[in-house]
Protein backbone atom coordinates (compact mmCIF):
# COMPACT_ATOMS: atom_id res chain seq x y z
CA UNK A 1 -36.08 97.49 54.06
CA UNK A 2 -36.57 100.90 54.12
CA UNK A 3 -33.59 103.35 53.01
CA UNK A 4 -32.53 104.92 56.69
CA UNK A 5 -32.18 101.09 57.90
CA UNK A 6 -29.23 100.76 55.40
CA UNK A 7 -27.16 103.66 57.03
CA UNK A 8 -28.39 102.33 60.52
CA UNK A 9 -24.97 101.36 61.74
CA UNK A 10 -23.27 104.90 60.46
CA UNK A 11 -25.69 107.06 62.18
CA UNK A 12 -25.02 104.64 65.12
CA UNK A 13 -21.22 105.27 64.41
CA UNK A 14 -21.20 108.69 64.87
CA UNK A 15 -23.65 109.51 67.41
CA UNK A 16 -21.46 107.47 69.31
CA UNK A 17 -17.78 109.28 68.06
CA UNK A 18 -19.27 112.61 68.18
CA UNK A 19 -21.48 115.41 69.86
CA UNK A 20 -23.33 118.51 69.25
CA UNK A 21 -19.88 120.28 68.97
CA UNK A 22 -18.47 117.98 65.84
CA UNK A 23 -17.80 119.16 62.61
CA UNK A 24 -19.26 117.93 59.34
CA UNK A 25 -16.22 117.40 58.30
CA UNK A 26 -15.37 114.71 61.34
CA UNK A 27 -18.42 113.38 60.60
CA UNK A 28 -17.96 112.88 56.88
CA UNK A 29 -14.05 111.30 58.74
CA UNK A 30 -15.87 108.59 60.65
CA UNK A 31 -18.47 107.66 57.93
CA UNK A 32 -14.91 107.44 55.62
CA UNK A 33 -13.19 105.45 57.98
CA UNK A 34 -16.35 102.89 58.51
CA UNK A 35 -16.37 102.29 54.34
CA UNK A 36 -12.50 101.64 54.21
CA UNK A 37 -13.00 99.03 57.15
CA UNK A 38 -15.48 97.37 55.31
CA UNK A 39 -13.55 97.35 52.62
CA UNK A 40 -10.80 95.82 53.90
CA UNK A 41 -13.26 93.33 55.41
CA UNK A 42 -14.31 92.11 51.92
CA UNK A 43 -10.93 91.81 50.44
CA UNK A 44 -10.18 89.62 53.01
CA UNK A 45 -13.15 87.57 52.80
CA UNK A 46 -12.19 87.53 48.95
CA UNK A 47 -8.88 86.50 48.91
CA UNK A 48 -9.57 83.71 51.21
CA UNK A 49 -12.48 82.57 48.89
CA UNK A 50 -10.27 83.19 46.49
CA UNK A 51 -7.64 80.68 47.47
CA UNK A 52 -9.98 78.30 49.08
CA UNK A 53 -10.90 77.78 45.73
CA UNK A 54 -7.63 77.98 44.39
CA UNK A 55 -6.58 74.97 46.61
CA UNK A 56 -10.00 73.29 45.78
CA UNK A 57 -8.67 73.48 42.66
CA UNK A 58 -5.11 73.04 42.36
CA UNK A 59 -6.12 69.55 44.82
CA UNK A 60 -8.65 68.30 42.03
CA UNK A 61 -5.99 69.33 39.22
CA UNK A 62 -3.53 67.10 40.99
CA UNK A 63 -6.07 64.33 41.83
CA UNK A 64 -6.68 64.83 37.87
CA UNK A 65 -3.57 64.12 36.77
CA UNK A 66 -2.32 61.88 39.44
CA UNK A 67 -5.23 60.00 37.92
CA UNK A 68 -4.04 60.19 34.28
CA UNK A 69 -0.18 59.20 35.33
CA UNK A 70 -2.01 56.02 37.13
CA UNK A 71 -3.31 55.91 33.27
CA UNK A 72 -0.03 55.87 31.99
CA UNK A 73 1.61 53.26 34.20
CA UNK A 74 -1.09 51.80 33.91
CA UNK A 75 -1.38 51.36 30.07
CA UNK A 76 3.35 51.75 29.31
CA UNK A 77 3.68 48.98 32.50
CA UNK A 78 1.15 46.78 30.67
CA UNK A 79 3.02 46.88 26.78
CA UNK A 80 6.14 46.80 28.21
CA UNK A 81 5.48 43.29 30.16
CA UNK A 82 2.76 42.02 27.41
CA UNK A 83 5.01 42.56 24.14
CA UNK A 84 7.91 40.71 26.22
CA UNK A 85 5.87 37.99 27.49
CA UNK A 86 4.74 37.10 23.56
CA UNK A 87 8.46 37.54 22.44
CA UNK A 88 9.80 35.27 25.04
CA UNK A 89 6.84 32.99 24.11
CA UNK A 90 8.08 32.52 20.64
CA UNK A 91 11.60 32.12 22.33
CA UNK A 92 13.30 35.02 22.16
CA UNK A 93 15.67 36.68 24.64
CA UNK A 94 13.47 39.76 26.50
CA UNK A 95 15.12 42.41 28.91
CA UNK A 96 13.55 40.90 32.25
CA UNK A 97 14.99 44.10 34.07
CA UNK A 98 12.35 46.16 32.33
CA UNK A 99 9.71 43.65 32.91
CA UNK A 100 10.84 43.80 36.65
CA UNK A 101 10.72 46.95 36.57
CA UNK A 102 7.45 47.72 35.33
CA UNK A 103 6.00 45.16 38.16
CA UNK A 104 7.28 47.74 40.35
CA UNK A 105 6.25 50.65 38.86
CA UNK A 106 2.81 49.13 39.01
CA UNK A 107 3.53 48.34 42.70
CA UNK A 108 4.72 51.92 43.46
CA UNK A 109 1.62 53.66 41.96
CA UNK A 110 -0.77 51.14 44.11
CA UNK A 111 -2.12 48.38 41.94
CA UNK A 112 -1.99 44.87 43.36
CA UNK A 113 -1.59 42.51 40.87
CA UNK A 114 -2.01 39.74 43.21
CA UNK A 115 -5.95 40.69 42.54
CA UNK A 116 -7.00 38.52 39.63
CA UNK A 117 -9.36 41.73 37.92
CA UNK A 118 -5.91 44.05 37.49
CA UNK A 119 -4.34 41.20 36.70
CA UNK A 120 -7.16 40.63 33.99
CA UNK A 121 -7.53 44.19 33.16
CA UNK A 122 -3.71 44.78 32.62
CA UNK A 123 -3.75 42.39 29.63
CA UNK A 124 -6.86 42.81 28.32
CA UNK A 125 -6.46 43.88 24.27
CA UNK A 126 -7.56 47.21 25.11
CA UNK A 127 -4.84 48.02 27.74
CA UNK A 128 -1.85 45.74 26.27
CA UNK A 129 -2.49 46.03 22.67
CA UNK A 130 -2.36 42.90 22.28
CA UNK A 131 -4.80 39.69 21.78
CA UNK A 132 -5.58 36.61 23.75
CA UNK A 133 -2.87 36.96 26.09
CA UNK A 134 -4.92 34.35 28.23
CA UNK A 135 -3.32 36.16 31.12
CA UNK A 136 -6.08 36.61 33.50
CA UNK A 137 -4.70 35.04 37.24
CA UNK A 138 -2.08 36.08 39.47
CA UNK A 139 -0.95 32.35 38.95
CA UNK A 140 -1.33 32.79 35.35
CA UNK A 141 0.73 35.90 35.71
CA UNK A 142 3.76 34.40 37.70
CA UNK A 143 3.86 31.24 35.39
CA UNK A 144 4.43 33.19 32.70
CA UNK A 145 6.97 35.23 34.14
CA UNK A 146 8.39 31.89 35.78
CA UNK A 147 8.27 30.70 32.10
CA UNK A 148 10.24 33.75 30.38
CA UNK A 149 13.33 33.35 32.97
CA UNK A 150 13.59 29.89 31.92
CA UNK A 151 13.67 30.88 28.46
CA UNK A 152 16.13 33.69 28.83
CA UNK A 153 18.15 31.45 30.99
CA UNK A 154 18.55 28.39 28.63
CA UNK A 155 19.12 31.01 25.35
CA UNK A 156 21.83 32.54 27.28
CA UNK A 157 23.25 29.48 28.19
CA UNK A 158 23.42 28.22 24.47
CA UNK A 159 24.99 31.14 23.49
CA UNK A 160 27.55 30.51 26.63
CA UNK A 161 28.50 26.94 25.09
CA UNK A 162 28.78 28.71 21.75
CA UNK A 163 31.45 30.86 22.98
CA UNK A 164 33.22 27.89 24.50
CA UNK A 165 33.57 26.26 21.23
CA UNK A 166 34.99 29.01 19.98
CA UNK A 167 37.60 29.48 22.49
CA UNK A 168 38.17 25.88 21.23
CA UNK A 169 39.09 27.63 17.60
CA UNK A 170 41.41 30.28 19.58
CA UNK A 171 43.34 27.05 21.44
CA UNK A 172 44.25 25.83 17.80
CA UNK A 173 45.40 29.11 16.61
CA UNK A 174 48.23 28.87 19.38
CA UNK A 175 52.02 29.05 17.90
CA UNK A 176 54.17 27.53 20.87
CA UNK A 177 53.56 25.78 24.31
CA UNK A 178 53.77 29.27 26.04
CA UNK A 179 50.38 30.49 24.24
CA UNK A 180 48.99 27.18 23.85
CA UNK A 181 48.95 27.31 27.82
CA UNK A 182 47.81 30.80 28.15
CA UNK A 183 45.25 30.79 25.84
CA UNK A 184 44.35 27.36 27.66
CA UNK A 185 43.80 29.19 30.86
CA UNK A 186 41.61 31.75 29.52
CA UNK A 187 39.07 29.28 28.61
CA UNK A 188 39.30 27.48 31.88
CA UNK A 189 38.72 31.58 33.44
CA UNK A 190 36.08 31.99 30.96
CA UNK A 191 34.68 28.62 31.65
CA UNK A 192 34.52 29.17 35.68
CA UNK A 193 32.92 32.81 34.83
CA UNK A 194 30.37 31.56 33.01
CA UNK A 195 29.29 28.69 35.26
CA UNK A 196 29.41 30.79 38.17
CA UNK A 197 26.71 33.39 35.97
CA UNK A 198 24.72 30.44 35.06
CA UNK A 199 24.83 28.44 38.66
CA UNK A 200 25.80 25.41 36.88
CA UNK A 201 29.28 23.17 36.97
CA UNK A 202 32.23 23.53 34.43
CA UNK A 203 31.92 20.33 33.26
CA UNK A 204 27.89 20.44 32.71
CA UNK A 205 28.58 22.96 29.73
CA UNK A 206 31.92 21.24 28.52
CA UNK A 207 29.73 18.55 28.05
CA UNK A 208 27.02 20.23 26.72
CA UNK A 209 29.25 22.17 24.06
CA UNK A 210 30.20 18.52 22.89
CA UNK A 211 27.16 18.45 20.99
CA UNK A 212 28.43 21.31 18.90
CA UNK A 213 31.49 19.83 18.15
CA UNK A 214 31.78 19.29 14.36
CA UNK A 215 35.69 19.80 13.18
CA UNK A 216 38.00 17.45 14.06
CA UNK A 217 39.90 20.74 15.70
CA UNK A 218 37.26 21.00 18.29
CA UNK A 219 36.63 17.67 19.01
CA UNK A 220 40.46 17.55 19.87
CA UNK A 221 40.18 20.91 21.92
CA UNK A 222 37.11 19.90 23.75
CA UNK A 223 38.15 16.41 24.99
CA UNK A 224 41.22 18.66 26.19
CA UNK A 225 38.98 21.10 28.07
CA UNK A 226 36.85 18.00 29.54
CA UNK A 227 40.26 16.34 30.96
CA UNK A 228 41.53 19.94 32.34
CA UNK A 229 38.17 20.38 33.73
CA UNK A 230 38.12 16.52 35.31
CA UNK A 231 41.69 17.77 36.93
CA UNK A 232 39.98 20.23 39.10
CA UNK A 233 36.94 18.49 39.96
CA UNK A 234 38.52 15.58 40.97
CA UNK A 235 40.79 17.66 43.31
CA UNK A 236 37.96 20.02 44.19
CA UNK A 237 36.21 16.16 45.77
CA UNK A 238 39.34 15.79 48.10
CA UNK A 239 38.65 18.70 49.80
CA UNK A 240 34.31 19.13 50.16
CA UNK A 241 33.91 15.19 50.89
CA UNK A 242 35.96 15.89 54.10
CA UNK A 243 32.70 15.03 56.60
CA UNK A 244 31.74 12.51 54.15
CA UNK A 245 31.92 8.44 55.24
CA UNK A 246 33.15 7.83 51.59
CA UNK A 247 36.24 10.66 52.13
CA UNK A 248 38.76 7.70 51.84
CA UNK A 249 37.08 6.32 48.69
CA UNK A 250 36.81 9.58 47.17
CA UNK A 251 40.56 10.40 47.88
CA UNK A 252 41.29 7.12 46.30
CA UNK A 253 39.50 7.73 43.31
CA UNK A 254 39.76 11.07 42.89
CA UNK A 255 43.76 11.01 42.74
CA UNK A 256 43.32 7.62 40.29
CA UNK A 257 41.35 10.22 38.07
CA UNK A 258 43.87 12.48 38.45
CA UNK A 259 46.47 10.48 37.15
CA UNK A 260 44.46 9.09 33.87
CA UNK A 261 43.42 12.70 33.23
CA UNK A 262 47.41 13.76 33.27
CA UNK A 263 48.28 11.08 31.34
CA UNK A 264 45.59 11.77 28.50
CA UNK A 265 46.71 15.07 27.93
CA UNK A 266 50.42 14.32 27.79
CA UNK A 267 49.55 12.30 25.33
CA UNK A 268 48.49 14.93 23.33
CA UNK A 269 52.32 16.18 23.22
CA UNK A 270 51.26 19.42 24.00
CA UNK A 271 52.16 19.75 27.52
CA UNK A 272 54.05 17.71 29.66
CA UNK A 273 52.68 16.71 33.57
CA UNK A 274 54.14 19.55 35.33
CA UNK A 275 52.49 22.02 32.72
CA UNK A 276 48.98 20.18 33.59
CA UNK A 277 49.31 20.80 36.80
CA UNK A 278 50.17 24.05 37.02
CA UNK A 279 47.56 25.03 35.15
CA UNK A 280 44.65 23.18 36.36
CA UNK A 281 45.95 22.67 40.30
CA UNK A 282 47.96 26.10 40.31
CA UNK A 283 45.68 28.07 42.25
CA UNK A 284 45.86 25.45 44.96
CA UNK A 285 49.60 25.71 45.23
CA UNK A 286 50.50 23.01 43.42
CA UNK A 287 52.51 23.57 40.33
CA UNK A 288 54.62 20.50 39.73
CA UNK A 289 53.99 16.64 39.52
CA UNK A 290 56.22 16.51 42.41
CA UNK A 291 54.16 18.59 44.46
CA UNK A 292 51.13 16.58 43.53
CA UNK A 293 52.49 13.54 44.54
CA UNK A 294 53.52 14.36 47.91
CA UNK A 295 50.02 16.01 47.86
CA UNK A 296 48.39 12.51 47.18
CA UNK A 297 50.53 10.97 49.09
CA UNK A 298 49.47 13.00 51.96
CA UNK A 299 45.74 12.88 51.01
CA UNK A 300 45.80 8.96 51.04
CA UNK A 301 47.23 9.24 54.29
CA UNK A 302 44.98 11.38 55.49
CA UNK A 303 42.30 9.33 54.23
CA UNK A 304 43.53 6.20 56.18
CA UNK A 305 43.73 8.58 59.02
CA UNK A 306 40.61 9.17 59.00
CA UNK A 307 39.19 5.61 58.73
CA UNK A 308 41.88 4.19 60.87
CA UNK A 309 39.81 6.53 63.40
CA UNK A 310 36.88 5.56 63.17
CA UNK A 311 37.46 2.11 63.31
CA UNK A 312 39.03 2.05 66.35
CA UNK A 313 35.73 4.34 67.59
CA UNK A 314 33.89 1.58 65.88
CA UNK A 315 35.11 -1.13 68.63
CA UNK A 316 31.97 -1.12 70.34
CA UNK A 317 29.54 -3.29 71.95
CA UNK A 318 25.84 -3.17 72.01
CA UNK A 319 24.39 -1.83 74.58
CA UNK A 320 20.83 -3.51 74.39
CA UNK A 321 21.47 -6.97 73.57
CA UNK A 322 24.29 -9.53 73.59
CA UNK A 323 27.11 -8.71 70.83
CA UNK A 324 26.89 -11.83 67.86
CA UNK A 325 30.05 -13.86 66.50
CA UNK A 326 29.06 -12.29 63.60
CA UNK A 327 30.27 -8.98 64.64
CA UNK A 328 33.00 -10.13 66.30
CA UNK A 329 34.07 -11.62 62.91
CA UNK A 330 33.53 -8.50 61.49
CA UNK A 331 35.57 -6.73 63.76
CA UNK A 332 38.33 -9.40 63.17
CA UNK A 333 38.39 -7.82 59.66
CA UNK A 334 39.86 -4.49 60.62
CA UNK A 335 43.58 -4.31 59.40
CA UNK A 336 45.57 -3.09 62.87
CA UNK A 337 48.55 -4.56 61.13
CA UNK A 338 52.10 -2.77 62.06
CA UNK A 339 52.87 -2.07 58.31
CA UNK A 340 49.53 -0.02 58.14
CA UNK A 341 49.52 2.15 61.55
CA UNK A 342 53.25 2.90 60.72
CA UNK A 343 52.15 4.37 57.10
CA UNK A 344 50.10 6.59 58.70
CA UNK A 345 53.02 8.30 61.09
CA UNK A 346 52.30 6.42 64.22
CA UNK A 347 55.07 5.59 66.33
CA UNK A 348 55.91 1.63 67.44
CA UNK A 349 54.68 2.01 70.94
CA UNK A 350 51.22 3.36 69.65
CA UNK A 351 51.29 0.70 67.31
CA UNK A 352 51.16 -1.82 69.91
CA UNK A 353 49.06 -0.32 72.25
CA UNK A 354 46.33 -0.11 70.04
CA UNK A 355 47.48 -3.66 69.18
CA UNK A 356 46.55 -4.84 72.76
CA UNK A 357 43.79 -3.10 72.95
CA UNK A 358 41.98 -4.21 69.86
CA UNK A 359 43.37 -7.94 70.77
CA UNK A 360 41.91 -7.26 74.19
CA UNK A 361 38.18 -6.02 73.17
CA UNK A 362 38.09 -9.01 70.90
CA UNK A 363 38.62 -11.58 73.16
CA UNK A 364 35.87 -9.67 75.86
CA UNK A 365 33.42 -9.25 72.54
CA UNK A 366 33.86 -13.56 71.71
CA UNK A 367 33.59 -14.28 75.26
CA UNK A 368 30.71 -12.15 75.54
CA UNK A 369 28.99 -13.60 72.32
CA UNK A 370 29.46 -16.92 74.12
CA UNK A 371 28.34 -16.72 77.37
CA UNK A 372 24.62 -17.93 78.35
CA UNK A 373 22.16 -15.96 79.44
CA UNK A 374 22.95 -15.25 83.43
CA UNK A 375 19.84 -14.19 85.66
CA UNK A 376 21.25 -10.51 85.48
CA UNK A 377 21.26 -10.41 81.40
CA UNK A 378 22.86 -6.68 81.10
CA UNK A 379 25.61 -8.20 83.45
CA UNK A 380 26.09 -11.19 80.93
CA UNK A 381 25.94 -9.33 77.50
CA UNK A 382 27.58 -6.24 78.87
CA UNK A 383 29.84 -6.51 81.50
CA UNK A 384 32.00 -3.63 82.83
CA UNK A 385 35.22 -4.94 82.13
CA UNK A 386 34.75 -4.63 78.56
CA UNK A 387 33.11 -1.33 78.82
CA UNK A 388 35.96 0.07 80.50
CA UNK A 389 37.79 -1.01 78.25
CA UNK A 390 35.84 0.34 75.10
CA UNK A 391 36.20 3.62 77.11
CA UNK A 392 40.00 3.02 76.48
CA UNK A 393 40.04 2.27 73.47
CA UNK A 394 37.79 5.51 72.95
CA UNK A 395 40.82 7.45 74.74
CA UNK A 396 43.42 5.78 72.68
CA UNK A 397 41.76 6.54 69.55
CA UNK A 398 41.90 10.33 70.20
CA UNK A 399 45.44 10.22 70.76
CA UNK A 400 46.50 8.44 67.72
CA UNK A 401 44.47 10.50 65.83
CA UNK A 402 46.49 13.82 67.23
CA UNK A 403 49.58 11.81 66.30
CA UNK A 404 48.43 10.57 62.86
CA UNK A 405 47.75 14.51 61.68
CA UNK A 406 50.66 15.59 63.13
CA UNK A 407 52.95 13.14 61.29
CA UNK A 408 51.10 14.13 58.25
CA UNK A 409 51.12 17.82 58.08
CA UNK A 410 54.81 16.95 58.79
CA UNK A 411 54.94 14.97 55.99
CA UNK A 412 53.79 17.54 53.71
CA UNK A 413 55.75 20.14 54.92
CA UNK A 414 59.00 18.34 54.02
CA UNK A 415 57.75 17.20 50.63
């Protein structure tokens, strides 16, 4: 290039700013302000080299150490859960919140350890620091962790009926009734507390804890804890075996348990019934063997309520074949008896029309069990008379039922 082509676009510049007229000095202005605008051209074009490349770099010094905190996680996540994993293998009690949390941090920062190779990786020697961790599955992975809960759970749990044998201690230290009682009710708070923690029953870890009962002191204590415990249980049964076919057989036994358990402890001297009662069935409003009686008494009645019920539903035919004699004998065998409908609240002139009607339904059910075959056999083994009056029966049920409650809740408020 030869040297007038480099001042080409000056002399072009100026011949077409000036004239034959123009100074040198407005010459020398437009060649001046052509440099500075060139100028200014190439800082510009500099600085935005310049911070292209400082976002090119600032982009791979965060992609840098994005990549070494990945490291990190990577390599603190892996110690953390690897060190606990052994420790819990040689049954010790681990912090499962930092394991869990870990898992998450590895989550958060993109590594999927349901892959089997991060899995392997993350407890390799070189990344856990430690050896033959035979970790190398997801499966693998969640067995082990499966495997640590269970430890932590069953240490914690030992050390749970530990500290209910030595509430036993602190029963024994009591001076009078009054602290013998309260200190008896702190166990059976501490007791509930703990089950609830563990998601097991009261009376699982009373019985457990007998295994650790040496002294003659807590041998005494625990049996007491055992028969408090039984108390509530069996009062607890009354009330969840509601729906239950067996309700009247649990009532039964239940408030039979009751009783022995009462009587065991007053045997003790410690306490006498009303005590017991208040402090096992307090919470339930009952505080006095008075109240529990009428309570049982109501809950037996109730019971028979309830079966009385369903044996009048019961009073039914079949509807696809002829009825047997030895049904009807079996439904001879339900107790309609005055004495029993009358224990139950219901007044004489329900008595006897459920009487009748039983008496009624009987005599349809034998005659139907009886008869031959007819040419129309639904006619023969079920006629209508004696399903309409089944349906009675149905009807009369539902009102004696109404009646039956009513007398009881009666009952119970007056007691």
């Amino acid at each position: 290039m030869k040297k007038l082509e480099t001042i080409d676009d000056a002399i072009a510049k100026i011949r077409q700013a000036t004239n034959e007229n123009s100074s040198v000095d407005e010459r020398a202005a437009i060649i001046n302000e052509m440099s500075t605008a060139a100028e200014q051209d190439l800082q510009k074009t500099l600085q935005a080299q310049i911070a292209a490349a400082t976002a090119e770099h600032q982009a791979a010094l965060q992609a840098t150490q994005a990549k070494e905190q990945d490291a990190q996680t990577f390599i603190s996540s892996a110690d953390t859960i690897a060190n606990a994993l052994q420790a819990s293998a040689q049954n010790e009690l681990i912090d499962m919140d930092a394991v869990k949390t870990s898992i998450h941090n590895l989550s958060a920062a993109g590594f999927d350890l349901s892959e089997d190779e991060t899995v392997k990786t993350l407890f390799s020697a070189a990344v856990c620091g430690i050896k033959d961790m035979n970790i190398n599955t997801e499966l693998q992975l969640k067995s082990a962790l499966n495997a640590a809960e269970k430890v932590n759970y069953e240490i914690t749990k030992n050390a749970a009926i530990t500290a209910i044998c030595d509430n036993y201690e602190l029963i024994t230290c009591a001076e009078d009734k009054a602290e013998y009682i309260t200190l008896s009710a702190d166990a059976l708070k501490d007791l509930a507390k703990t089950a609830q923690e563990l998601n097991v029953s009261e009376g699982s870890l009373l019985n457990a804890a007998e295994k650790l009962e040496t002294s003659a002191d807590a041998k005494e204590n625990g049996a007491y804890l055992r028969s408090l415990q039984t108390i509530k249980d069996a009062y607890a049964a009354t009330k969840t075996s509601i729906a239950s076919t067996e309700y009247a057989q649990t009532v039964t036994t239940s408030i039979a348990t009751i009783d022995n358990a009462i009587n065991t402890i007053k045997a003790g001297g410690a306490m006498d019934a009303d005590d017991i009662i208040s402090l096992t069935l307090g919470e339930e409003g009952i505080k006095t063997q008075c109240q529990f009686d009428a309570k049982a008494k109501y809950l037996m009645c109730d019971a028979d309520t309830d079966r009385i019920h369903k044996e009048m539903l019961s009073l039914q035919a079949p509807k696809d074949r002829k009825i047997t004699i030895t049904e009807v004998n079996g439904f001879r065998k339900i107790d309609f008896s005055t004495a029993r409908l009358k224990a139950v609240g219901l007044s004489d002139e329900t008595c006897e029309k459920i009487q009748e009607q039983a008496q009624g339904l009987l005599s349809a059910f034998t005659s139907m069990a009886l008869r031959p075959d007819a040419s129309d056999p639904k006619a023969a083994y079920y006629p209508t008379s004696a399903q309409e009056q089944e349906s009675a029966m149905s009807t009369l049920a539902i009102n004696a039922y109404s009646e039956m409650i009513s007398a009881s809740t009666k009952k119970l408020a007056m007691s």
